[in-house]
Protein backbone atom coordinates (compact mmCIF):
# COMPACT_ATOMS: atom_id res chain seq x y z
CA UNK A 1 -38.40 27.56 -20.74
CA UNK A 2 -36.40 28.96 -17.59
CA UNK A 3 -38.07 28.45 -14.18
CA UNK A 4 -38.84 31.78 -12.54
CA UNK A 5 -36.84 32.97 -9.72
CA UNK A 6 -36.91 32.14 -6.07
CA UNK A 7 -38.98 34.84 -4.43
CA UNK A 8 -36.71 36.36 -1.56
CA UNK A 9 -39.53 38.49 -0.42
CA UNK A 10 -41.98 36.65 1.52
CA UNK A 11 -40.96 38.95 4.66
CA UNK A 12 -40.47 42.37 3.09
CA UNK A 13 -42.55 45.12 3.91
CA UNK A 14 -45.33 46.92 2.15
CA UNK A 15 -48.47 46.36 0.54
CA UNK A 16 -48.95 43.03 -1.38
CA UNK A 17 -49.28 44.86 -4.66
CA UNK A 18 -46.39 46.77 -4.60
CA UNK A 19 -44.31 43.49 -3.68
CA UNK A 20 -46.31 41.75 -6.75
CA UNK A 21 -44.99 44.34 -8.87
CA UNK A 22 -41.87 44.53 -7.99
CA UNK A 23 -41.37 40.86 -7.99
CA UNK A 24 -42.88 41.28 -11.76
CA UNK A 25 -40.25 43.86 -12.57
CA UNK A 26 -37.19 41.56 -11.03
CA UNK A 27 -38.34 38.74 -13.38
CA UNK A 28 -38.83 41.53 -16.39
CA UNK A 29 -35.49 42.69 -15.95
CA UNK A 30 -33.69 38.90 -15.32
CA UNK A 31 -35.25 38.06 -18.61
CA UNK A 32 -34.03 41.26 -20.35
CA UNK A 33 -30.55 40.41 -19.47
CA UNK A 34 -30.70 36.90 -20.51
CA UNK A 35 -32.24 37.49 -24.10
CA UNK A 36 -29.78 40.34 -24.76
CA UNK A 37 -26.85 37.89 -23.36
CA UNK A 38 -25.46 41.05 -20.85
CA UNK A 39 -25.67 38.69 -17.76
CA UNK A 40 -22.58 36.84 -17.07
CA UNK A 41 -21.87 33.49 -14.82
CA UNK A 42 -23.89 32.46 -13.23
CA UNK A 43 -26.79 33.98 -14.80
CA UNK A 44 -28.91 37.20 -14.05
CA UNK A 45 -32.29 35.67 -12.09
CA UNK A 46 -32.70 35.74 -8.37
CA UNK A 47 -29.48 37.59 -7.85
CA UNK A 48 -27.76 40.89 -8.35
CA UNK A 49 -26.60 40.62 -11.85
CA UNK A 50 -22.85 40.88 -13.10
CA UNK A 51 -23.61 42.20 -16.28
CA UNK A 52 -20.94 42.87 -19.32
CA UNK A 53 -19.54 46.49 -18.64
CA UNK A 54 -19.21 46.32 -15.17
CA UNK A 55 -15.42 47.50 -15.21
CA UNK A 56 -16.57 50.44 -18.07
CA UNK A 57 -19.09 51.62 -15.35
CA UNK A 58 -16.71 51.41 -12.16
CA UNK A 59 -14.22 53.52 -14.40
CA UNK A 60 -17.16 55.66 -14.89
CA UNK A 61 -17.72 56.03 -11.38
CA UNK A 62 -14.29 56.55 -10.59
CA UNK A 63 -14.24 59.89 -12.25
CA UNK A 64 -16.86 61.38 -10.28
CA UNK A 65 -16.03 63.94 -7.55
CA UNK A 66 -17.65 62.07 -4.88
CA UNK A 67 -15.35 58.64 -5.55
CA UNK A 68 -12.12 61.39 -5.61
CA UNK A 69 -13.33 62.74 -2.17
CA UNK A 70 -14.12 59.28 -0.52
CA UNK A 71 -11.33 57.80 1.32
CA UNK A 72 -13.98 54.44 3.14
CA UNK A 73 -16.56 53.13 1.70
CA UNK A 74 -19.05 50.18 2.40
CA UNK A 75 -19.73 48.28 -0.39
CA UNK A 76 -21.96 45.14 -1.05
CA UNK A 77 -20.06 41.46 -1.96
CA UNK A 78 -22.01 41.18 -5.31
CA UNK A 79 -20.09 39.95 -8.40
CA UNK A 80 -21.42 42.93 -10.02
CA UNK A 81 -19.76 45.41 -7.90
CA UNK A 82 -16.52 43.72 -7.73
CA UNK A 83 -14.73 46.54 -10.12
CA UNK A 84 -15.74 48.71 -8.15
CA UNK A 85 -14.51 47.19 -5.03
CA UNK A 86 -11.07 46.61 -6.82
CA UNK A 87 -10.76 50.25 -8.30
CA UNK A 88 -11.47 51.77 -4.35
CA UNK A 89 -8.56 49.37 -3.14
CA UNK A 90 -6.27 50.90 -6.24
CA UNK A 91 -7.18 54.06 -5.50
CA UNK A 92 -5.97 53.91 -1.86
CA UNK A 93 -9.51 53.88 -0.42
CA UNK A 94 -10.83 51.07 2.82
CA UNK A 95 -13.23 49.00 1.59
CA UNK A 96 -15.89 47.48 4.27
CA UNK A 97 -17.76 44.95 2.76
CA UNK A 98 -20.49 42.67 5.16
CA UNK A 99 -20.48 39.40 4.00
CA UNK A 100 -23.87 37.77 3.80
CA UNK A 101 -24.10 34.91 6.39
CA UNK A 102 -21.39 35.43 7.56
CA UNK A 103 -23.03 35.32 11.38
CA UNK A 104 -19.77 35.80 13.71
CA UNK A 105 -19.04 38.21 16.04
CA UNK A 106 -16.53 39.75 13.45
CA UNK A 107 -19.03 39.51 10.10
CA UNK A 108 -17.33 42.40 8.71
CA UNK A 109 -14.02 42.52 5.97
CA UNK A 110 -11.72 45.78 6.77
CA UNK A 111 -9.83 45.81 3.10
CA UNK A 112 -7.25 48.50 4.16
CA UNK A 113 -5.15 49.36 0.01
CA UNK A 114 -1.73 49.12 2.27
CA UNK A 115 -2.21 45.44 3.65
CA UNK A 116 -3.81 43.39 1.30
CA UNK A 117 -1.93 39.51 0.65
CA UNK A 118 -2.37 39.87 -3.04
CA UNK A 119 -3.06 42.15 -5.77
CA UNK A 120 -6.32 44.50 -5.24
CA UNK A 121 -8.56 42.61 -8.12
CA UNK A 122 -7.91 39.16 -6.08
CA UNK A 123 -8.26 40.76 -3.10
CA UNK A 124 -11.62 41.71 -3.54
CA UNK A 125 -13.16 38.83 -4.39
CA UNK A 126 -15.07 37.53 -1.38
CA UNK A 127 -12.31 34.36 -1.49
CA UNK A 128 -9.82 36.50 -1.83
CA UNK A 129 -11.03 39.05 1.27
CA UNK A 130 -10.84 36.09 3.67
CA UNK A 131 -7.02 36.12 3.15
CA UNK A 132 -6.68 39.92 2.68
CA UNK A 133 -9.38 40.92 4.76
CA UNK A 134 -9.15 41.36 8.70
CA UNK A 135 -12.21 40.70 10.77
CA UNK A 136 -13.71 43.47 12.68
CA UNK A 137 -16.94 44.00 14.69
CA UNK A 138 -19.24 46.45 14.36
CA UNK A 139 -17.06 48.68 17.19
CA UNK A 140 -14.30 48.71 14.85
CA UNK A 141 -15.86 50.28 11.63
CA UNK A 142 -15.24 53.79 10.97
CA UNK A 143 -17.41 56.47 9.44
CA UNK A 144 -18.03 55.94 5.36
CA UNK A 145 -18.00 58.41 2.77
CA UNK A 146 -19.73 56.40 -0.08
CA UNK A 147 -21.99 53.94 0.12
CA UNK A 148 -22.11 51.17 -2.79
CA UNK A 149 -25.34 48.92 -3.34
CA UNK A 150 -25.90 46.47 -5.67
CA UNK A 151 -29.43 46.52 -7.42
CA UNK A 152 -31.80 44.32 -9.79
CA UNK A 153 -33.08 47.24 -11.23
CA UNK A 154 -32.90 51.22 -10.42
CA UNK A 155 -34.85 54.06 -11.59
CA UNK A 156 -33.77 57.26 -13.11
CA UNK A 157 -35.20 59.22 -10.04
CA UNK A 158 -33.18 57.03 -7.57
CA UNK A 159 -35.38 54.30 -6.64
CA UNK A 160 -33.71 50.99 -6.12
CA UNK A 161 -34.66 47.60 -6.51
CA UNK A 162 -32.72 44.49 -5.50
CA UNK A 163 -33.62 40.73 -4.80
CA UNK A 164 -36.61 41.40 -2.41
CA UNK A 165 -35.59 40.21 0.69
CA UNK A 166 -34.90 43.92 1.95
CA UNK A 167 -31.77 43.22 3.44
CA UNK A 168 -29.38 45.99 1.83
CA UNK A 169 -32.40 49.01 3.28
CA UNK A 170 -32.43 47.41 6.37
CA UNK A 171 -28.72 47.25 6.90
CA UNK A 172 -28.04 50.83 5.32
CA UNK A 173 -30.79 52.01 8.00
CA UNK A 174 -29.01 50.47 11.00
CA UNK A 175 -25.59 51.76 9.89
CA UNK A 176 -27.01 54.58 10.20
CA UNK A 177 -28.33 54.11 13.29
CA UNK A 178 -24.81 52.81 14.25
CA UNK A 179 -23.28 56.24 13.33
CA UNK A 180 -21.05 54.61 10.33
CA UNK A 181 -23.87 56.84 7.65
CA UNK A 182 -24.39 60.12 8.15
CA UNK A 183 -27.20 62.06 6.19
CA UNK A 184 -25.31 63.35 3.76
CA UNK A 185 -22.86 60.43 3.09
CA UNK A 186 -23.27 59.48 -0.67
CA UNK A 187 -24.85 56.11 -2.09
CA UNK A 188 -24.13 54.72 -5.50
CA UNK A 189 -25.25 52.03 -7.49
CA UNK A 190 -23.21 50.30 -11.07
CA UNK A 191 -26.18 48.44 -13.42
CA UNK A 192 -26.28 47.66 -16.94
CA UNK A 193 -28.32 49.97 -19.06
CA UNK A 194 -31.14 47.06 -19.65
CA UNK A 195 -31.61 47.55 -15.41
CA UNK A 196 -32.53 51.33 -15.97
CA UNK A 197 -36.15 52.43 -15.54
CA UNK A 198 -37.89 55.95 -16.39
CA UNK A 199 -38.36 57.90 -13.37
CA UNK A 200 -41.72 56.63 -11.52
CA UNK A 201 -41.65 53.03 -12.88
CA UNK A 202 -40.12 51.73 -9.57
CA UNK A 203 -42.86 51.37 -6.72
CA UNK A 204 -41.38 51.83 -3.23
CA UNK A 205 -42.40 51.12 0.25
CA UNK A 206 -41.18 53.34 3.57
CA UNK A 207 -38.27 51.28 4.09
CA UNK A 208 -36.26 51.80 0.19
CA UNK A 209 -33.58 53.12 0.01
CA UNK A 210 -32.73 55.50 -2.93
CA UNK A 211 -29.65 56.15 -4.64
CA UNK A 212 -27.77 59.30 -5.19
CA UNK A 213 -26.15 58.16 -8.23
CA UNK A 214 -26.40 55.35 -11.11
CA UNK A 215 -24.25 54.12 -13.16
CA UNK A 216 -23.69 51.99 -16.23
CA UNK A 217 -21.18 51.64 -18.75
CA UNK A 218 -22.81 54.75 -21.14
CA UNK A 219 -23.53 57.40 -18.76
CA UNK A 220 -23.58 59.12 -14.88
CA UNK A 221 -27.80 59.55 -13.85
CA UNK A 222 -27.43 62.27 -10.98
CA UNK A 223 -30.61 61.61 -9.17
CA UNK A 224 -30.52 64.21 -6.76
CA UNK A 225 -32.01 66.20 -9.49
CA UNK A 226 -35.09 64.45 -10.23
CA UNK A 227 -35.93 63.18 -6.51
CA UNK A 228 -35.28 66.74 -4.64
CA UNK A 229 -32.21 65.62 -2.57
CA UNK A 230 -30.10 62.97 -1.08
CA UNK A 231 -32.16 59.64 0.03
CA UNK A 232 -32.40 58.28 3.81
CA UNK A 233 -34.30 59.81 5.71
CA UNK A 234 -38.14 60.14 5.81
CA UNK A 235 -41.06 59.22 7.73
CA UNK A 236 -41.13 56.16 9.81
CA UNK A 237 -42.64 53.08 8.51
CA UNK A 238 -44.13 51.00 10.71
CA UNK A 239 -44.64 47.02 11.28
CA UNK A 240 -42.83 45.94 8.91
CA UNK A 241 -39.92 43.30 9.18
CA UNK A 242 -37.98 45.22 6.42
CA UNK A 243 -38.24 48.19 7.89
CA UNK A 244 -34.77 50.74 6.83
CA UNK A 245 -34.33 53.42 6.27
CA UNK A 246 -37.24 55.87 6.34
CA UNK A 247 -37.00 55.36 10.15
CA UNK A 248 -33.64 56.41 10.74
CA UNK A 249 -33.99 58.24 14.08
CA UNK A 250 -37.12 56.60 15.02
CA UNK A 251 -36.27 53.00 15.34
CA UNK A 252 -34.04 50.96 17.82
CA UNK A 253 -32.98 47.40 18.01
CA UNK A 254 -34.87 45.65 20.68
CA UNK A 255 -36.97 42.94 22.20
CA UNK A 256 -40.75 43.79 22.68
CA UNK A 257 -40.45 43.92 26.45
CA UNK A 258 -38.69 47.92 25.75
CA UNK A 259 -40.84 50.61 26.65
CA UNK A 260 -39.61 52.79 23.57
CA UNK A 261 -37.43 52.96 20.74
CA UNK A 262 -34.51 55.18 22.94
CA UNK A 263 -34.77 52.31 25.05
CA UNK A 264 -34.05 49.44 22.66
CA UNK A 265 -31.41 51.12 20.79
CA UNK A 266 -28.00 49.20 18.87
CA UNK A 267 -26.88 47.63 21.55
CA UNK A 268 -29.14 48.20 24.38
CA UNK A 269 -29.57 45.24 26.44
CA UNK A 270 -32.36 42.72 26.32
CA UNK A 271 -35.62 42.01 28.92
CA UNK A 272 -33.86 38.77 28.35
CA UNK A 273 -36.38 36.77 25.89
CA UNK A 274 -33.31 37.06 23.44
CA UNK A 275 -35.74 37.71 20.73
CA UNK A 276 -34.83 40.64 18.32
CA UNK A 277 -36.85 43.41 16.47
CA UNK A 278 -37.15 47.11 15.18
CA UNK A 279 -38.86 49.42 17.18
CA UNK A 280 -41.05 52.25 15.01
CA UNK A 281 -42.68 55.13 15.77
CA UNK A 282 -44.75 56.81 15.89
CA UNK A 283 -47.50 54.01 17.47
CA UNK A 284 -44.60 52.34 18.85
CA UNK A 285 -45.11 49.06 17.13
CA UNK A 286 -42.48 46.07 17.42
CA UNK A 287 -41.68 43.38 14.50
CA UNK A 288 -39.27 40.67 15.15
CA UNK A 289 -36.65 39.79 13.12
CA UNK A 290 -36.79 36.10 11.80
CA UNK A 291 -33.26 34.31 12.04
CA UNK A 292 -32.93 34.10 8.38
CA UNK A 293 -32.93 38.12 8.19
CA UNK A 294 -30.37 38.56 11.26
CA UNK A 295 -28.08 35.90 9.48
CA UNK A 296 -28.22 37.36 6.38
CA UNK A 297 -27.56 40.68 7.66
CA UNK A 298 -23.77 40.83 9.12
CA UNK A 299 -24.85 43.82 11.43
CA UNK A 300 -27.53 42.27 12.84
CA UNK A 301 -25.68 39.07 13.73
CA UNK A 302 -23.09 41.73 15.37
CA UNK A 303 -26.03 43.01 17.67
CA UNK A 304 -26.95 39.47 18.38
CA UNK A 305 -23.64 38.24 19.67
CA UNK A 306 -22.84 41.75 21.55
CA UNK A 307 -26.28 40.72 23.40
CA UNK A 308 -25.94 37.29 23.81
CA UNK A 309 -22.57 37.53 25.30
CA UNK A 310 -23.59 39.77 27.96
C-alpha cells in the first residue's frame, strides 16, 4: 500500500480543521490520479501533479483572450505547467519563473522568447532556464499580465489548493505588494479533470488565493462567474505565517520592532534583529517567517539579502 504524503503544512494558516481537510482532499486527489494512471513521473503525491494532457490544456489556454493579450507572465517551475511555460516562450511572451530554493540575491529566471540558448520546450525546463535564463532581482522584474499557478486540486468557483505549505499565496500576495500584480492582472491554473471539484468543496482560509481561470484538457471553467469577480484582495488575515493574499494593502515585510505595517514595508529596513515577518492589520499582529518559508520563497530570500546587505 503507498505511504501517504509528506505533510507540507505544519506552518500554514487557518483553523486545524480546515488544514485536516484539505490535507484529506490532497491525499483524495493523489490517489485519484494514481488509480486512473493520469499522473506521470514521478508520481502525483506530495507534489503538483504532471498529469497526461498537460500540453492539450496549455493549447487550451492558449486560445483564450487573456493568454493573446499577455505579453509577461509569472509562472510556477512545476512539471505540470511546463507546456505552458514553453507555449508563452513560442508565442513571444517573458516568462518569470521563481525557482524554489533558489535563495540568492538573483532567485528569479527572466526567459525573454528572443534570447533563449536552445529551443523554447528545453528552455523551459528548470535545467534548461539556468542556461537560457538570466538572473534578476526582484528590482528587475517588470509588471505581469497573467499569473500561472500550479495546484493539487481547484474548485469550479476558483478556489485553489496546492501542496500545503502556502508558499504560492504568500508569494502572489507580496508580488503584489512589490507592484509586479496589479488587481486586475489575471491568474490561471492547467489540472487534469480528476483535480476538479464542484464549487464549495474546497475550504479556504484568508490567505488563498483563487483563480480566475481553470483549465484541463476538456474544457475552459471561467470562475469569475461563480465567485463574483477576480480573486486577491479581501480582508486581512491575521497571525498567520501563511498569510497572502487577503492582506494585500494591509501587510508589510518587517521585523517586530516596526511600529506599523507602512513602516515595515518590501524593503524597509530592519530594527536590526534580522528576523523577518508579515505585518497584519487590523490588531497589528506580527508572525515571523521560519527560514524554511523565506528559502522556499525566491522573493522572500530577495528581501532578505536586500536587508542583510545594508
Amino acid at each position: 500500500m503507498p505511504r501517504s504524503a509528506p505533510r507540507h503544512d505544519r506552518d500554514a494558516g487557518g483553523p486545524a480543521d480546515v488544514l485536516s481537510a484539505k490535507a484529506a482532499l490532497r491525499e483524495e486527489v493523489w490517489s485519484a490520479m494514481r488509480a486512473a494512471k493520469v499522473a506521470r513521473f514521478p508520481g502525483a503525491a506530495g507534489r503538483i501533479p504532471n498529469f497526461t494532457g498537460a500540453e492539450a490544456a496549455a493549447e487550451l489556454l492558449r486560445s483564450l483572450p487573456p493568454w493573446k493579450g499577455a505579453t509577461t507572465l509569472k509562472a510556477n517551475p512545476d512539471s505540470a505547467q511546463l507546456p505552458v511555460r514553453q507555449r508563452a516562450l513560442e508565442d513571444g511572451k517573458t516568462v518569470y519563473m521563481a525557482v524554489p530554493r533558489l535563495a540568492k540575491p538573483e532567485p528569479f529566471f527572466a526567459l525573454d522568447p528572443d534570447h533563449l540558448a536552445e529551443p523554447p520546450r528545453k528552455a523551459a525546463s528548470i535545467s534548461g532556464a539556468t542556461r537560457s535564463a538570466r538572473r534578476v532581482t526582484l528590482d528587475e522584474l517588470t509588471p505581469v499580465d497573467l499569473v500561472v499557478m500550479g495546484s493539487v486540486a481547484v474548485g469550479e468557483d476558483g478556489a485553489r489548493l496546492g501542496k500545503g505549505g502556502g508558499f504560492a499565496d504568500l508569494e502572489f500576495a507580496l508580488a503584489y505588494a512589490a507592484g509586479l500584480i496589479a488587481p486586475g492582472t489575471v491568474t490561471v491554473t492547467t489540472v487534469h479533470e480528476i483535480q476538479v471539484r464542484p464549487a464549495g468543496a474546497i475550504p479556504l482560509t484568508s490567505h488563498d488565493v483563487p483563480v480566475d481561470f481553470v483549465v484541463t484538457p476538456e474544457r475552459v471553467i471561467d470562475c469569475r462567474e461563480r465567485s463574483g469577480g477576480s480573486p486577491g484582495i479581501g480582508s486581512p488575515g491575521i497571525g498567520s505565517p501563511g498569510i497572502g493574499s487577503s492582506a494585500i494593502g494591509s501587510f508589510g515585510i518587517g521585523s517586530p520592532g516596526a511600529s506599523s505595517p507602512g513602516a515595515s514595508s518590501p524593503g524597509a529596513s530592519s530594527p536590526g534583529n534580522g528576523r523577518l515577518g508579515i505585518w497584519t492589520s487590523p490588531g497589528i499582529e506580527w508572525a515571523e517567517l521560519t527560514d524554511e518559508k523565506i528559502a522556499a520563497i525566491p522573493l522572500l530570500s530577495a528581501l532578505r539579502a536586500a536587508r542583510s546587505s545594508r
